[in-house]
N, C-alpha and C. Protein backbone atom coordinates (compact mmCIF):
# COMPACT_ATOMS: atom_id res chain seq x y z
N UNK A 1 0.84 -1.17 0.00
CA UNK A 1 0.00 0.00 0.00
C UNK A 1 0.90 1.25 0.00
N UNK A 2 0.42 2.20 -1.18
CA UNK A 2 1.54 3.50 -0.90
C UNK A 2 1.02 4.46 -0.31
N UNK A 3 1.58 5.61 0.36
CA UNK A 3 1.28 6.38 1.53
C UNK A 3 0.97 7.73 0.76
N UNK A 4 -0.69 8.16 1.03
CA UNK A 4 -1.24 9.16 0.47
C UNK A 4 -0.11 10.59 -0.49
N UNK A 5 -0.47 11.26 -0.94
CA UNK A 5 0.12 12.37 -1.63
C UNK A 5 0.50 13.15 -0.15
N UNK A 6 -0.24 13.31 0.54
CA UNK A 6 -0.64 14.29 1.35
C UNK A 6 -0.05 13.90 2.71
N UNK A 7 0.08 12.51 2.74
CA UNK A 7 1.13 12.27 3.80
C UNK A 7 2.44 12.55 3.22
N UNK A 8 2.70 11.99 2.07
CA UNK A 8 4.24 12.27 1.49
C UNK A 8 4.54 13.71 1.94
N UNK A 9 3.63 14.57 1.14
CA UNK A 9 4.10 16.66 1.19
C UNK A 9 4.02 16.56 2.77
N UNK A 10 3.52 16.03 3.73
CA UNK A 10 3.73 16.47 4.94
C UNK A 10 5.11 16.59 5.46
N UNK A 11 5.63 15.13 4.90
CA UNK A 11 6.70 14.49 5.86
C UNK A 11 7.95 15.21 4.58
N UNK A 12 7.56 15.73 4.01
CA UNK A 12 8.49 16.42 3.22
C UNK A 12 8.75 17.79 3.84
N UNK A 13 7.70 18.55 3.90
CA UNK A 13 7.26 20.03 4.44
C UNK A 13 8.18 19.50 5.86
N UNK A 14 7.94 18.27 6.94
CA UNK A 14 9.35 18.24 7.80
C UNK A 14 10.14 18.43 7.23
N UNK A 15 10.67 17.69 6.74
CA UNK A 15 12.19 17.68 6.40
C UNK A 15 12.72 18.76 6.09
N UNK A 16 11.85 19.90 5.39
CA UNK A 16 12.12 21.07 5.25
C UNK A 16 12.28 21.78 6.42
N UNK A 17 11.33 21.75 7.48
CA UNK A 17 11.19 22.38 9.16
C UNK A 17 12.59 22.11 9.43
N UNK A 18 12.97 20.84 9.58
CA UNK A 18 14.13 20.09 10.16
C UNK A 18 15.30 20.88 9.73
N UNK A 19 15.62 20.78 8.39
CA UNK A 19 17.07 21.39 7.59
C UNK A 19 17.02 22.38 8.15
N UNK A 20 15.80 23.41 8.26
CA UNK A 20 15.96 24.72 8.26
C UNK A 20 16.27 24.97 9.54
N UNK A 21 15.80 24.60 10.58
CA UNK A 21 16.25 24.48 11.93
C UNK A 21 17.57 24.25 12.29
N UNK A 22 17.83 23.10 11.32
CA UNK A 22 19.62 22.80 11.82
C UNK A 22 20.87 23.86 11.13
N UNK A 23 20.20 24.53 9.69
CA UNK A 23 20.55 25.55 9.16
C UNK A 23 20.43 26.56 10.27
N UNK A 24 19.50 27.04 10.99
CA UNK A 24 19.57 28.35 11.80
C UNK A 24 20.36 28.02 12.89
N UNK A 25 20.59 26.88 13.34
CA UNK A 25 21.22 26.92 14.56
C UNK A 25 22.81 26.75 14.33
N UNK A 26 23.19 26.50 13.07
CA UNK A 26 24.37 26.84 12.34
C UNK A 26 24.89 28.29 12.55
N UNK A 27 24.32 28.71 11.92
CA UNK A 27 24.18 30.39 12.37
C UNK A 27 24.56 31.33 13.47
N UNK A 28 23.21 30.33 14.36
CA UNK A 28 23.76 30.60 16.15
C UNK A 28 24.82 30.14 16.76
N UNK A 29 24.86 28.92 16.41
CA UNK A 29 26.38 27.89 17.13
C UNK A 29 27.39 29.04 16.40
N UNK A 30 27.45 29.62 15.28
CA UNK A 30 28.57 30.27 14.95
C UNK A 30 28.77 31.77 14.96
N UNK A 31 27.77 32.11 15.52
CA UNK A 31 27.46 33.37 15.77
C UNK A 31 27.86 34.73 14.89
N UNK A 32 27.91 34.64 13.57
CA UNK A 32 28.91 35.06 12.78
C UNK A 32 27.64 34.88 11.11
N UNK A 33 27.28 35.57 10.55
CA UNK A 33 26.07 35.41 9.59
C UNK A 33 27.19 35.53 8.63
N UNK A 34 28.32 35.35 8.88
CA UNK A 34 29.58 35.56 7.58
C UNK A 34 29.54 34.09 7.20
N UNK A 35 29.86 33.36 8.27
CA UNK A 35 29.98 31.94 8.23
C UNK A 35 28.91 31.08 7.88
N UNK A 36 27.39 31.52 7.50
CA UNK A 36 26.56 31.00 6.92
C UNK A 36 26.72 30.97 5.85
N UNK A 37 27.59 29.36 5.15
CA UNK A 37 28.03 28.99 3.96
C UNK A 37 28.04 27.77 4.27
N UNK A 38 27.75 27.12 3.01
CA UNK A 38 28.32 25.63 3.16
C UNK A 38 29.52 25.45 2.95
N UNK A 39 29.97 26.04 2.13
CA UNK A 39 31.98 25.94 1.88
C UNK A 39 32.45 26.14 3.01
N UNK A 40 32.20 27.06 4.15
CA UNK A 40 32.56 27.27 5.76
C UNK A 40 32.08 25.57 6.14
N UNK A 41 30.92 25.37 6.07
CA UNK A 41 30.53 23.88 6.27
C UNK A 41 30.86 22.82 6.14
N UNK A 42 31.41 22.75 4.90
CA UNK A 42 32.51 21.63 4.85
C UNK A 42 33.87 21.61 5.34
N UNK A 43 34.09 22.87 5.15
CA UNK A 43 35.61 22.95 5.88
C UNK A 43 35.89 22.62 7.06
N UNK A 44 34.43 23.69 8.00
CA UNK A 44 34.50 22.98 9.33
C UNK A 44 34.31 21.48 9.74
N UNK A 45 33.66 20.85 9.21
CA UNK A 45 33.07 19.41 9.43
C UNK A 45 34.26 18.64 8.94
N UNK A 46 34.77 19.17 8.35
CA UNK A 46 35.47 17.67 7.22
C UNK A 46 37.29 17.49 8.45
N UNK A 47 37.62 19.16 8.85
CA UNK A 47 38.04 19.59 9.89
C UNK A 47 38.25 18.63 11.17
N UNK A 48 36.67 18.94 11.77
CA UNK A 48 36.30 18.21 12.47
C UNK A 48 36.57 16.85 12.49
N UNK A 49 36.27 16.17 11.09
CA UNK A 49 36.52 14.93 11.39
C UNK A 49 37.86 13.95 11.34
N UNK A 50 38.85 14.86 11.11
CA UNK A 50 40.06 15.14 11.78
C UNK A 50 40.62 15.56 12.02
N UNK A 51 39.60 15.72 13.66
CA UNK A 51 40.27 16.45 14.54
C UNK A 51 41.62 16.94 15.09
N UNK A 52 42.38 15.75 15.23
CA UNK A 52 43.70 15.31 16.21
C UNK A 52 44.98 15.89 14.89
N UNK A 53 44.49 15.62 13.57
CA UNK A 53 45.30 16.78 12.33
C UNK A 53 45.92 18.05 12.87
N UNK A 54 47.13 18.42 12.45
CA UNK A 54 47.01 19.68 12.02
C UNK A 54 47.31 19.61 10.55
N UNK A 55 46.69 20.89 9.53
CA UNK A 55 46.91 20.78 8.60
C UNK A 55 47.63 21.96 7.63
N UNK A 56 48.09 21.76 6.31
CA UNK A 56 48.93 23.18 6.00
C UNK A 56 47.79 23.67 5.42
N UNK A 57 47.81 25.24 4.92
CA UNK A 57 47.07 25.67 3.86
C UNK A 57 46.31 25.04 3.20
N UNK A 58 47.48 24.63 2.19
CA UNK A 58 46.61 24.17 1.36
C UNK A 58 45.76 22.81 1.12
N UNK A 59 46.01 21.88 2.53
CA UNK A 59 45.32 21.16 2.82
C UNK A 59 43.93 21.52 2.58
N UNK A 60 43.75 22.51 3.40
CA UNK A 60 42.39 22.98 4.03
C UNK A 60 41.79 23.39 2.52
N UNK A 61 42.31 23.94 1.51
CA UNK A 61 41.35 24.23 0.23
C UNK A 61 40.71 23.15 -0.43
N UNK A 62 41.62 21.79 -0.30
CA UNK A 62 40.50 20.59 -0.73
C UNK A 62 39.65 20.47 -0.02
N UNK A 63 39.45 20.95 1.05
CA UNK A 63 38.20 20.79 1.64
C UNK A 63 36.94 21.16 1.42
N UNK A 64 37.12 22.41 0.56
CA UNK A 64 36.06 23.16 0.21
C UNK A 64 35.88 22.98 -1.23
N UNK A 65 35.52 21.49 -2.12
CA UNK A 65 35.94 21.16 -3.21
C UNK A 65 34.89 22.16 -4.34
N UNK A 66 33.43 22.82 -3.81
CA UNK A 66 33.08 23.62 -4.47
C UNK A 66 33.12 25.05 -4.82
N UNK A 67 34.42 25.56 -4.47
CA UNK A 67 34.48 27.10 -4.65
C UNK A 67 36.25 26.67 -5.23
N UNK A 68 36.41 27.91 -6.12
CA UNK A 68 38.03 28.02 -6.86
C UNK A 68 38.97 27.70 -5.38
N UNK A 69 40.14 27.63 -5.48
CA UNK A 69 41.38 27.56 -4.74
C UNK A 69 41.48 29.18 -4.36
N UNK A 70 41.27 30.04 -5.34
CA UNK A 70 41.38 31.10 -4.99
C UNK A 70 40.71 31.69 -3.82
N UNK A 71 39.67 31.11 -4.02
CA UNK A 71 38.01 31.68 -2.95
C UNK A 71 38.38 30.85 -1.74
N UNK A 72 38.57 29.70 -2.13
CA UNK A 72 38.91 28.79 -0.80
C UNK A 72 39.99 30.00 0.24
N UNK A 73 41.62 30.02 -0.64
CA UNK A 73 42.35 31.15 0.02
C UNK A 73 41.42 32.08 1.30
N UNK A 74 40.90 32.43 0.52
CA UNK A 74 40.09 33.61 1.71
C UNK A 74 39.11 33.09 2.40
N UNK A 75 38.49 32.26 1.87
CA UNK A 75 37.73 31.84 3.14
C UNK A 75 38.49 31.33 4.33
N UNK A 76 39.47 30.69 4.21
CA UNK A 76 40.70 29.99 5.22
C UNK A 76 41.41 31.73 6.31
N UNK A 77 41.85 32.42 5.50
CA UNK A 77 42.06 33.50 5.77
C UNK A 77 41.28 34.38 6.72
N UNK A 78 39.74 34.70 6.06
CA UNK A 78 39.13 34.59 6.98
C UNK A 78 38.36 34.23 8.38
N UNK A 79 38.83 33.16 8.04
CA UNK A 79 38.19 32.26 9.29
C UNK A 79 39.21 32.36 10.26
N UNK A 80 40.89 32.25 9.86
CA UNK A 80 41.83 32.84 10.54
C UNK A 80 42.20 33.86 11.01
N UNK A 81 41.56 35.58 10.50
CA UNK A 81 41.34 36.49 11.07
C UNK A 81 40.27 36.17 11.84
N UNK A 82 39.00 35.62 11.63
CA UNK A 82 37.67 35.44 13.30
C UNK A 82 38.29 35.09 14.17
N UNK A 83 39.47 33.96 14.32
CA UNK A 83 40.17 33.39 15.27
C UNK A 83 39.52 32.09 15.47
N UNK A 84 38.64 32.09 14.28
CA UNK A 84 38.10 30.52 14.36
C UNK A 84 38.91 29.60 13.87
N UNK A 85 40.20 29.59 12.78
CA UNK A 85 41.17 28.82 13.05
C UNK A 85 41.93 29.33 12.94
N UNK A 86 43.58 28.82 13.81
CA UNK A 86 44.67 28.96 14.59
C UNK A 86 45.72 28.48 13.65
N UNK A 87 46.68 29.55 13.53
CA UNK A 87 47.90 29.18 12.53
C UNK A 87 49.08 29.14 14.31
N UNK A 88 49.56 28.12 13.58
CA UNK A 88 50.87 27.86 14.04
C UNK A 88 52.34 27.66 13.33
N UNK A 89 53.34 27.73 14.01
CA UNK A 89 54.64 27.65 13.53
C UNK A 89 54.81 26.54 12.76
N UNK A 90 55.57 25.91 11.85
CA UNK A 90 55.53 24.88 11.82
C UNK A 90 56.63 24.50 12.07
N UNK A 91 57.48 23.70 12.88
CA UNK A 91 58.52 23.28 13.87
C UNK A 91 59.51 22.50 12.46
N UNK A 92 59.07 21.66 11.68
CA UNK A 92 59.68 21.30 10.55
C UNK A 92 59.97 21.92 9.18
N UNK A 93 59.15 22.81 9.24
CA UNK A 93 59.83 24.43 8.37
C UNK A 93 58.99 25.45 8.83
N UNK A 94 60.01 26.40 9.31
CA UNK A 94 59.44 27.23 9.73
C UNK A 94 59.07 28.71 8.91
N UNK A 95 58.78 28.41 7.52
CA UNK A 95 58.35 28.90 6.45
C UNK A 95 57.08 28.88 6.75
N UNK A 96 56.85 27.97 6.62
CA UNK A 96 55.57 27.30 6.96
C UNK A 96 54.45 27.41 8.02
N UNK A 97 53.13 27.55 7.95
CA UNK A 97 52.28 27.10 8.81
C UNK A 97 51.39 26.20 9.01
N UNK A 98 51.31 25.85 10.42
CA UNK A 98 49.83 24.61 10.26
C UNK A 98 48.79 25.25 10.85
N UNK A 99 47.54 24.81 10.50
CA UNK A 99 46.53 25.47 10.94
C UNK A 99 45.48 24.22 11.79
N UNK A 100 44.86 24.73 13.05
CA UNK A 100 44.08 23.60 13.75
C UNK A 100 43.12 24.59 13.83
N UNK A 101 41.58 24.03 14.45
CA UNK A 101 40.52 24.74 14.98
C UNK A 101 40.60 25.30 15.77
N UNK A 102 40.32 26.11 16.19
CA UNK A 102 40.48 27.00 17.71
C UNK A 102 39.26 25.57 18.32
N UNK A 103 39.76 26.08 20.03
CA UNK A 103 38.88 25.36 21.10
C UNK A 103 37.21 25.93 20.80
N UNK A 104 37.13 26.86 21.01
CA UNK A 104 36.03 27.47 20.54
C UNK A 104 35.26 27.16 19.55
N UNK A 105 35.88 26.72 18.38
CA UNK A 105 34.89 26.37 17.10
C UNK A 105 34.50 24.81 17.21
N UNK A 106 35.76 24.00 18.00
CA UNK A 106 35.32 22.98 18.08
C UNK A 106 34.38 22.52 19.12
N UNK A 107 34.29 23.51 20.04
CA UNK A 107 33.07 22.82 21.23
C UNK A 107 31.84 23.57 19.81
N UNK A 108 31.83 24.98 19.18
CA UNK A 108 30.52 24.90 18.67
C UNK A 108 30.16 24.00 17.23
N UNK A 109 30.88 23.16 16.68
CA UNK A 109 30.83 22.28 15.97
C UNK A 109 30.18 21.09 16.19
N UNK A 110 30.91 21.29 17.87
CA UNK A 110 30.05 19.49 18.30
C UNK A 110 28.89 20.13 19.11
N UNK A 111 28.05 21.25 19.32
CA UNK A 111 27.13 21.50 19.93
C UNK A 111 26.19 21.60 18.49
N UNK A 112 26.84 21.90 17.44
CA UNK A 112 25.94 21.95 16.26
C UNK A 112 25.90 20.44 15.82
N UNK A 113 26.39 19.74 15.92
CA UNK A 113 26.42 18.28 15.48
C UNK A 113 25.35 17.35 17.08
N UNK A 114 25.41 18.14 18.08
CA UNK A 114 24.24 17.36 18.68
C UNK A 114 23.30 17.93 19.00
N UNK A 115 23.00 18.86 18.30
CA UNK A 115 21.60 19.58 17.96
C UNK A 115 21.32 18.99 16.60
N UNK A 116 21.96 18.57 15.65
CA UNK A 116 21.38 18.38 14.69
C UNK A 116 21.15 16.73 14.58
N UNK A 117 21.99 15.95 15.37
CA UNK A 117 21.34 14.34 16.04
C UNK A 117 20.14 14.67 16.84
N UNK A 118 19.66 15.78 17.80
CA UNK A 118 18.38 15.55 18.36
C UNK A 118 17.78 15.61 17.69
N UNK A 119 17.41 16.87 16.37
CA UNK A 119 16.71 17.04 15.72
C UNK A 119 16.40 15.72 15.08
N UNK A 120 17.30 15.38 14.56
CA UNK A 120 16.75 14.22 13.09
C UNK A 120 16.14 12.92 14.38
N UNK A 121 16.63 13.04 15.36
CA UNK A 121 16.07 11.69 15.72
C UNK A 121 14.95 11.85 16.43
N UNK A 122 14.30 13.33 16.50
CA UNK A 122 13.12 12.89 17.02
C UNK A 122 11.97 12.94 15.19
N UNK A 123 12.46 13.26 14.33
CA UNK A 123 11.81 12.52 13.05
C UNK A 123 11.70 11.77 12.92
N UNK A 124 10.17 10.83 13.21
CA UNK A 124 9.76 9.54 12.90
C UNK A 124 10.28 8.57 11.76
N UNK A 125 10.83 7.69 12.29
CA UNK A 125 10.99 7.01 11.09
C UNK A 125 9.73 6.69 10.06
N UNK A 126 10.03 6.25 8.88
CA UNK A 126 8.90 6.41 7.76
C UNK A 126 8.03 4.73 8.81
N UNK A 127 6.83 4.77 8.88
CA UNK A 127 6.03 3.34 9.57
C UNK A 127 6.05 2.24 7.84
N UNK A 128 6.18 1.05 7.99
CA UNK A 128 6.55 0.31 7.08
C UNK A 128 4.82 -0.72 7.14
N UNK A 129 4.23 -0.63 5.84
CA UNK A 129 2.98 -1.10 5.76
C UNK A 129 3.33 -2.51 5.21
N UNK A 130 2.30 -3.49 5.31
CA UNK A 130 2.78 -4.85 4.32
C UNK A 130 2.25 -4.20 3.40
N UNK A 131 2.98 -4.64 2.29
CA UNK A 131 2.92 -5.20 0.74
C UNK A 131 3.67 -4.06 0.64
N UNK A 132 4.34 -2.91 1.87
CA UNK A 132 5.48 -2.04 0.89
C UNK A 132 6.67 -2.39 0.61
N UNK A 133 7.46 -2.20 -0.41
CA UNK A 133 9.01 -2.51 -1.02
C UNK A 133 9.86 -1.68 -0.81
């Protein structure tokens, strides 16, 4: 049995509530309406998910695989003037810098990452009828 039109647009119209919620609290966790980007979004997250890294420059521009190298540049830059990430020396050339998250971005990274697990998990899972595939 398939599930009305009208249930579908509902549970869609969530999903929309939902994004947009975890989108605004993006915003707030970062307090900064500069940083409302997804290219900031990936950088931070991908970042995040390695953590214990430090990385050079130009590490950090693959991160942001949808904007030029150029654009990437400044967004990195920028985020390094907010003081949301931290250049350091680099002890093996000291030409060089590595860059980590500040403490700060990473507690609001993981406060945005478990706001956005409460959210999705109080979204019902879809209920499974017989004869659906």
């Amino acid at each position: 049995m398939f599930k009305s039109e009208k249930q579908t647009n509902a549970r869609r119209r969530q999903v929309i509530q939902l994004l947009n919620s975890t989108d605004q609290y993006w915003m707030d966790a970062l307090g900064d309406k500069l940083f409302h980007d997804l290219n900031y979004y990936d950088l931070f997250t991908q970042m995040w998910l390695r953590l214990d890294d430090t990385f050079h420059k130009s590490e950090l521009y693959q991160l942001m695989p949808n904007v030029s190298q150029r654009t990437a540049i400044k967004y990195v830059q920028i985020a390094i003037d907010h003081g949301l990430l931290i250049e350091h020396i680099n002890p093996d050339d000291l030409r060089s810098r590595r860059i980590t998250m500040s403490v700060d971005l990473v507690q609001k990274i993981e406060l945005f990452l478990d706001y956005s697990i409460s959210v999705f998990e109080t979204f019902p899972a879809p209920t499974s009828q017989q004869g659906d595939t």
